[in-house]
Protein backbone atom coordinates (compact mmCIF):
# COMPACT_ATOMS: atom_id res chain seq x y z
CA UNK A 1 6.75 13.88 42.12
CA UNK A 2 7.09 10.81 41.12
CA UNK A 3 10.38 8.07 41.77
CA UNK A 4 12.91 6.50 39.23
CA UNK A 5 10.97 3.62 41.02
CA UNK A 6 7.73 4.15 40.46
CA UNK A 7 7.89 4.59 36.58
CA UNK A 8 9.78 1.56 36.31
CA UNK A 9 6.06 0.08 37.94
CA UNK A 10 4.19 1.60 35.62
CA UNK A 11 5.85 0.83 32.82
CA UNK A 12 6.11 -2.82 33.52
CA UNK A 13 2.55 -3.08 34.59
CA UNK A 14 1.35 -1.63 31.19
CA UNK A 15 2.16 -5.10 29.79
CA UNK A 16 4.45 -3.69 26.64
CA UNK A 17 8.19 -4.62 25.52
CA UNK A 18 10.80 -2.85 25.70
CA UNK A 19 12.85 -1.80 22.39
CA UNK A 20 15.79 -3.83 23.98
CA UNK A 21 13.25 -7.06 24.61
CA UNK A 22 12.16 -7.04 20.82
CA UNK A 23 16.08 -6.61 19.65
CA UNK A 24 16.46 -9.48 21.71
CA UNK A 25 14.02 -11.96 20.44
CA UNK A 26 14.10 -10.74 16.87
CA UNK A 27 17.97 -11.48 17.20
CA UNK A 28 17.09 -15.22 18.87
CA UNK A 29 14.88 -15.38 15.95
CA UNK A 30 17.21 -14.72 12.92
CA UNK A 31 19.84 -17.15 14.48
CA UNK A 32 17.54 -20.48 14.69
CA UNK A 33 16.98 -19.56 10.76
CA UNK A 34 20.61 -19.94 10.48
CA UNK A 35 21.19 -22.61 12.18
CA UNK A 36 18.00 -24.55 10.31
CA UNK A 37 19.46 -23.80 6.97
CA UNK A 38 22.79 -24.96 7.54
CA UNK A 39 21.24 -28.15 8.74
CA UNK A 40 18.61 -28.11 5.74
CA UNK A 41 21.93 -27.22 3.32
CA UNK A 42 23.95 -29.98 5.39
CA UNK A 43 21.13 -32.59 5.15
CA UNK A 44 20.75 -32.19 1.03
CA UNK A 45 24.44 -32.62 0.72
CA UNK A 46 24.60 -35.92 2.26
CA UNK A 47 21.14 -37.08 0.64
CA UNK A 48 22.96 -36.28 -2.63
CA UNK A 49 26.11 -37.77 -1.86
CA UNK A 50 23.90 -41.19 -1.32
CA UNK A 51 22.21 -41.53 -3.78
CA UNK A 52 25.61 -40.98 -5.93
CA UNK A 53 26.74 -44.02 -4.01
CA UNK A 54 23.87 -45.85 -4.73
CA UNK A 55 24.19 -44.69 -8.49
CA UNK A 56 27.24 -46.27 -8.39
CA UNK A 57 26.93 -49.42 -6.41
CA UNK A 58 23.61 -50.27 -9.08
CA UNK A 59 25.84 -49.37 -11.81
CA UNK A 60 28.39 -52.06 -10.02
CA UNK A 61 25.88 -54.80 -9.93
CA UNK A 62 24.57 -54.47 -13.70
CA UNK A 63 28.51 -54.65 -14.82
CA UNK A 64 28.57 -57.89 -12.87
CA UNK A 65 25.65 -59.02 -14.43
CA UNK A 66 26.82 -58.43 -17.69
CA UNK A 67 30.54 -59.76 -17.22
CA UNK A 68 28.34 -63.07 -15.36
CA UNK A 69 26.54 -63.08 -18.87
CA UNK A 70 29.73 -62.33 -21.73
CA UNK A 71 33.07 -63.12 -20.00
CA UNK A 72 34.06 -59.19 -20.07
CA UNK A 73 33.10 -56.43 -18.97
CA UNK A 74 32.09 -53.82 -22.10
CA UNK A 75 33.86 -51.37 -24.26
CA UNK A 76 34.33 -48.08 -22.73
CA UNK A 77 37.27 -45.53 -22.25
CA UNK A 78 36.59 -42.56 -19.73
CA UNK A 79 32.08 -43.05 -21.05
CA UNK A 80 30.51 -40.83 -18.99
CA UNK A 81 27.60 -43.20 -18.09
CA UNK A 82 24.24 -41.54 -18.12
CA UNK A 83 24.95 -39.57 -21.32
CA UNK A 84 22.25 -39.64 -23.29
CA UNK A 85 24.16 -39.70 -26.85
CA UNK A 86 26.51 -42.81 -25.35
CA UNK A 87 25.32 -44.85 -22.38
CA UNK A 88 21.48 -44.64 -21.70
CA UNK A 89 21.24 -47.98 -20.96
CA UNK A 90 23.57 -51.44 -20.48
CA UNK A 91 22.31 -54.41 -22.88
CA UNK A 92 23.89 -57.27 -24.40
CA UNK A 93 25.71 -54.75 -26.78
CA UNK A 94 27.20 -52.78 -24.02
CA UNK A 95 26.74 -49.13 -23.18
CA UNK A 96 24.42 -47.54 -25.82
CA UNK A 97 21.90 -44.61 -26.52
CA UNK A 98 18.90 -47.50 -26.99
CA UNK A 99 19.41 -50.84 -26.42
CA UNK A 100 15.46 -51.57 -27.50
CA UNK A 101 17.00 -54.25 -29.80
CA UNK A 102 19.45 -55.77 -27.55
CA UNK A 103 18.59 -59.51 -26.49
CA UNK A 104 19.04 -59.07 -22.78
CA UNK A 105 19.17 -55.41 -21.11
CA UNK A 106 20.87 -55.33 -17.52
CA UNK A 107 20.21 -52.07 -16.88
CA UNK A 108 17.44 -49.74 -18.60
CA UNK A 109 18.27 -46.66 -17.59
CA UNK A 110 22.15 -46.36 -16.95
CA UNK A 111 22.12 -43.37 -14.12
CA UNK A 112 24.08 -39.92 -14.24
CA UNK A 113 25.79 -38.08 -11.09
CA UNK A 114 24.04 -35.71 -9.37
CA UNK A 115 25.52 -31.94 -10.43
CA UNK A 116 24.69 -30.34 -7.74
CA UNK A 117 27.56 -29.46 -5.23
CA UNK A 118 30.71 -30.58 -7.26
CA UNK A 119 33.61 -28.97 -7.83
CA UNK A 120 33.71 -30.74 -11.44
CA UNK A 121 36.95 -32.78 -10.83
CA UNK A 122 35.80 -36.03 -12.02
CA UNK A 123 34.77 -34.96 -15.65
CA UNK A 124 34.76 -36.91 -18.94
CA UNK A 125 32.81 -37.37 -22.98
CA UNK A 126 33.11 -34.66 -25.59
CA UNK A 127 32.30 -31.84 -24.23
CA UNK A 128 33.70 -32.85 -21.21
CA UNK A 129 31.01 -32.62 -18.13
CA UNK A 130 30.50 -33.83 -14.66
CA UNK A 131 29.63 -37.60 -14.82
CA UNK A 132 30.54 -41.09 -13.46
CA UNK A 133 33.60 -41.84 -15.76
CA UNK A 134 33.73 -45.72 -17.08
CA UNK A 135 36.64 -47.27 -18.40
CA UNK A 136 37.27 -50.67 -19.31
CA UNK A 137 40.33 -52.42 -17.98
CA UNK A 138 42.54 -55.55 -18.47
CA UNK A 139 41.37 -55.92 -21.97
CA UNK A 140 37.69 -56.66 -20.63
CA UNK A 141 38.55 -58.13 -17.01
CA UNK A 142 38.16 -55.01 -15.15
CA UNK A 143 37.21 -51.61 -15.10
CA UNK A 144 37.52 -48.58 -13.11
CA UNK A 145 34.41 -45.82 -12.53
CA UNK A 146 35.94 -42.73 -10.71
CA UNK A 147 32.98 -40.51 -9.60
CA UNK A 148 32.94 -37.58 -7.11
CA UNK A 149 31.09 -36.96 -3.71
CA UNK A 150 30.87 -33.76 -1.91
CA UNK A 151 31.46 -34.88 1.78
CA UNK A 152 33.75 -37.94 2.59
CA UNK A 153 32.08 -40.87 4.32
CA UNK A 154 34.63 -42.63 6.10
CA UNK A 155 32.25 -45.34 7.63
CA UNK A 156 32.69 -46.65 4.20
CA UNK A 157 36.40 -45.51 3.39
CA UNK A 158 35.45 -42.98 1.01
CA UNK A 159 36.02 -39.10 0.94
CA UNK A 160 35.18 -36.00 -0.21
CA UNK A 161 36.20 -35.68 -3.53
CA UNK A 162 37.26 -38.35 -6.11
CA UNK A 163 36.22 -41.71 -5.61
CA UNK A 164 37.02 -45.02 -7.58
CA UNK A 165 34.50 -48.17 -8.06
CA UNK A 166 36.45 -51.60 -8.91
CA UNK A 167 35.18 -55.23 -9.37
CA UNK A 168 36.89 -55.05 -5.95
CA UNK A 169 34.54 -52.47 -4.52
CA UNK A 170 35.49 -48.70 -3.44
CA UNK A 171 37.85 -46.89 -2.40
CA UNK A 172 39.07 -43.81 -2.05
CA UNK A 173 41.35 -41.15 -4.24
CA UNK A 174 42.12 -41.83 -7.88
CA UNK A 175 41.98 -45.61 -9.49
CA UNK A 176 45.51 -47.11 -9.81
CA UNK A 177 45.06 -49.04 -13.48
């Protein structure tokens, strides 16, 4: 007859796992998925989030370029810039669909916000959509572009949510005109 001890041998020098072993590992398994795509989910957000700021900031330099070139910065109440029926591009005319016949372009391709991720507070045009929002202040010596990030970034001040862009730089929350 053989001992509670003995078939524990045998059974370990078989070389096989126990049901309990694979539960185990399988379960070790399905939480480093998890944990990669949060990180994967986490990662996209932020790359999104940056190149919205970098949307911006180019936007920022081409309306300096143009106010360096005219003396104001152009027409525009709550544009949504990147709409391809009102702001493609920034020329000498201001924001337009085509500015093929403008005599100086500062920016060919005016970009749009990323969709992906926002709650849609920052929206503006007819129909109203998600979009970086222009609007001309100080009859021509300002303007404000609100625009919306998913996760705040408070190396630079800003934060998750609406955002405002100024002649003045960034900050954070809703523009005070």
């Amino acid at each position: 007859m053989k001992t509670q001890k003995g078939l524990v041998r045998r059974s370990m020098s078989e070389g096989g796992f126990t049901l309990v072993e694979l539960l185990i590992v399988i379960a070790i398994v399905a939480l480093i998925g998890v944990f990669a795509v949060v990180a994967v989910n986490s990662a996209r957000s932020k790359q999104r989030d940056a190149s919205r700021l970098s949307h911006v900031r180019m936007i920022q330099s081409a309306l300096e370029d143009y106010f360096n070139e005219t003396n104001s910065y152009p027409e525009g109440d709550l544009l949504p810039l990147g709409d391809v029926s009102q702001s493609t591009c920034l020329g000498s005319g201001g924001f337009a669909p085509d500015c093929s016949t403008d005599e100086s372009v500062f920016l060919r391709v005016v970009p749009s916000t990323y969709e992906d991720g926002l709650d849609g507070i920052v929206s503006c045009g007819e129909p109203a959509h998600r979009a970086f929002c222009y609007s001309r202040l100080e009859e021509g010596n300002s303007y404000v572009i609100h625009f919306e990030l998913e996760n705040g970034l408070t190396s630079v001040g800003l934060q998750s949510g609406v955002n405002c862009a100024t002649p003045e730089g960034m900050e954070s929350g809703i523009c005070q005109n």
